[in-house]
Protein backbone atom coordinates (compact mmCIF):
# COMPACT_ATOMS: atom_id res chain seq x y z
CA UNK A 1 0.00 0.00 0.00
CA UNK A 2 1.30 3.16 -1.20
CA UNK A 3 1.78 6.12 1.65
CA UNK A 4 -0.82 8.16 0.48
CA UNK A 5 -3.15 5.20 1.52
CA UNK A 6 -2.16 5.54 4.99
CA UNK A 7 -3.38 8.66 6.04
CA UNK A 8 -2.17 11.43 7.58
CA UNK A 9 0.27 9.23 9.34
CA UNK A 10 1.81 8.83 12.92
CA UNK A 11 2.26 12.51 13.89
CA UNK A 12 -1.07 13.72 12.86
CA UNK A 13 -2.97 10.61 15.04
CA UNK A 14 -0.53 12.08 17.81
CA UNK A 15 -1.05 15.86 17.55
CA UNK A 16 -5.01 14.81 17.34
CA UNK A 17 -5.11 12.71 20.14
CA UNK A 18 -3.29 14.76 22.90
CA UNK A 19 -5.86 17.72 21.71
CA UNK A 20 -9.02 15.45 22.23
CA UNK A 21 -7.58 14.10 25.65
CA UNK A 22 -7.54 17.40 27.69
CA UNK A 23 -10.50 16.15 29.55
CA UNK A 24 -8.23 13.84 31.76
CA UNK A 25 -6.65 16.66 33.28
CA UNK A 26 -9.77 16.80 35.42
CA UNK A 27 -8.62 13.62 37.19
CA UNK A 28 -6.08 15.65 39.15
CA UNK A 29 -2.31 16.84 38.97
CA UNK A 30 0.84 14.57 38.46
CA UNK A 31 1.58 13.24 41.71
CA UNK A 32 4.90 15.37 41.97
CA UNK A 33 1.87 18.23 41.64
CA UNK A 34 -0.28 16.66 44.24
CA UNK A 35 2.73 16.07 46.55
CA UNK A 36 3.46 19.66 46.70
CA UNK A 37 -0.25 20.68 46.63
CA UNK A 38 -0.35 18.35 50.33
CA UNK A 39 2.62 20.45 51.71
CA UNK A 40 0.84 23.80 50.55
CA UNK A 41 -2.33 22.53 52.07
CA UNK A 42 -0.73 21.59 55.70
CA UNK A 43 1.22 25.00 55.60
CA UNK A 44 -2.52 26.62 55.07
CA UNK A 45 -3.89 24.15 58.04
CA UNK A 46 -0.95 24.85 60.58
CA UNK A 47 -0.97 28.61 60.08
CA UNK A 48 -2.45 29.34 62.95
CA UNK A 49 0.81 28.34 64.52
CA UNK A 50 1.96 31.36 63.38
CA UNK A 51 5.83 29.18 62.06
CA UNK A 52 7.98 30.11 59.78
CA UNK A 53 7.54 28.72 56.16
CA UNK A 54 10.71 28.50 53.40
CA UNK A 55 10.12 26.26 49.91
CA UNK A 56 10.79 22.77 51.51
CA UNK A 57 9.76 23.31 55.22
CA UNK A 58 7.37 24.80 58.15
CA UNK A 59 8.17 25.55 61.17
CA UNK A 60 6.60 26.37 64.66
CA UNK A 61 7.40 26.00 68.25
CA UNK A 62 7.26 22.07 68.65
CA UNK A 63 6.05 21.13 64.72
CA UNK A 64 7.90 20.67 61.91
CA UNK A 65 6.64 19.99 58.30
CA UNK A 66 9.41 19.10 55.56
CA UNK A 67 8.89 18.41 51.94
CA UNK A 68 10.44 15.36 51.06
CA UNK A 69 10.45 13.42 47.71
CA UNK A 70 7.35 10.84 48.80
CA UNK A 71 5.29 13.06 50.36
CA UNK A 72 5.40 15.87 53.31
CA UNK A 73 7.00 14.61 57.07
CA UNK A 74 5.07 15.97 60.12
CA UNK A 75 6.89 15.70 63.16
CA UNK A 76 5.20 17.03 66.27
CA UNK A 77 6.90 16.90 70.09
CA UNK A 78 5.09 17.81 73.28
CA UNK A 79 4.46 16.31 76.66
CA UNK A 80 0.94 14.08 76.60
CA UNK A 81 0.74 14.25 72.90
CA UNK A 82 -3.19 13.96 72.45
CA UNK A 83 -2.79 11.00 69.64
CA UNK A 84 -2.56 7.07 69.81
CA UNK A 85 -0.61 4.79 67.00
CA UNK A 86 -3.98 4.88 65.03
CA UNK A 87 -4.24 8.23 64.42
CA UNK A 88 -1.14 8.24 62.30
CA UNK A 89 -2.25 5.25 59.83
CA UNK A 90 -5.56 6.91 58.43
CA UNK A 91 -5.87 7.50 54.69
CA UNK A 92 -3.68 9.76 53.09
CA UNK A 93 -0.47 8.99 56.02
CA UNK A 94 2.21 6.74 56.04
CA UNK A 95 4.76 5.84 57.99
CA UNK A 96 3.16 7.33 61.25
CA UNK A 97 5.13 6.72 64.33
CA UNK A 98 4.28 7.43 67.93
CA UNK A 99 7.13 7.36 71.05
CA UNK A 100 5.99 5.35 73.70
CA UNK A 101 6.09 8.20 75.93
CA UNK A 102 3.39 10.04 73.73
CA UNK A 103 6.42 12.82 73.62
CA UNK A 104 6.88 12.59 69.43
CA UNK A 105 4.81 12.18 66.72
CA UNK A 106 6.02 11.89 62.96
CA UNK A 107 3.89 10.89 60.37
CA UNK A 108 4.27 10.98 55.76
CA UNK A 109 1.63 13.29 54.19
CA UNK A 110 0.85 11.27 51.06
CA UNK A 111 -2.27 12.82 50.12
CA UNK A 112 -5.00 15.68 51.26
CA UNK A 113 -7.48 13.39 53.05
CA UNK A 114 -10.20 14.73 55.49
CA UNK A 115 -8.30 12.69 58.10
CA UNK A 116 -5.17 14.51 57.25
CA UNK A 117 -7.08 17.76 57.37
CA UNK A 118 -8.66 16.64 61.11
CA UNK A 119 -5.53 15.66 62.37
CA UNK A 120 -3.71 19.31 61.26
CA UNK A 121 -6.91 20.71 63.24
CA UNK A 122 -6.82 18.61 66.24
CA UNK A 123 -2.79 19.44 66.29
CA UNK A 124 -3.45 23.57 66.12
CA UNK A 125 -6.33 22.83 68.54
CA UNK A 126 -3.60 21.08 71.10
CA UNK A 127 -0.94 23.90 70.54
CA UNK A 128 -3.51 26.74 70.82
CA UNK A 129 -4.80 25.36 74.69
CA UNK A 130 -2.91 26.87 77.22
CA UNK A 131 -1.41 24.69 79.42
């Protein structure tokens, strides 16, 4: 079969497919996207806090939130620590970690879950009490 009888050929099918396919960017970012759109988030959620944000971390008086390649680490230090293991193995963690002593608390943000978002709020709640 002669070229001509092939159509446009490979580049055209290309050029006319990644047109038609913009509709799958409403399934969400990359995940390098949605890994920095989880650190943005928790920044937003610990605010309150009133740290000290740079490009890769945030940081108030006993929390600490670094970007990392995976995902974002929370690591969160305090006498009577108002969390058990559980709390840091709900959707959207990994890696959560409790001391024994309920003193330290570090956790992976993979993903911006409404337990993630509860747990940022029950963590400003804790630092905002007086003691």
């Amino acid at each position: 079969m002669s070229e001509r009888g092939l159509g446009r050929g490979l580049d055209h099918l290309i050029e006319q497919n990644a047109t038609e396919l913009g509709f799958l960017d409403a399934y969400g970012p990359a995940p390098e996207e949605a890994l920095g759109e989880v650190f943005d988030a928790a920044c937003r959620a610990l605010k309150a806090l009133e740290g000290v944000r740079s490009e890769a971390s945030y940081v108030a008086a006993s929390v600490v939130l670094h970007r990392e390649e995976d995902g974002s680490r929370l690591t969160w230090t305090g006498q009577h620590l108002p969390l058990v293991d559980s709390d840091l193995m709900l959707p959207g963690m990994r890696e959560g970690m409790l001391s024994p002593a309920r003193d330290k608390a570090e956790v992976l943000l993979v993903d911006w879950t409404l337990e993630v978002r509860r747990c940022l709020e029950r963590m400003v709640e804790h630092q905002s009490t007086p003691a």
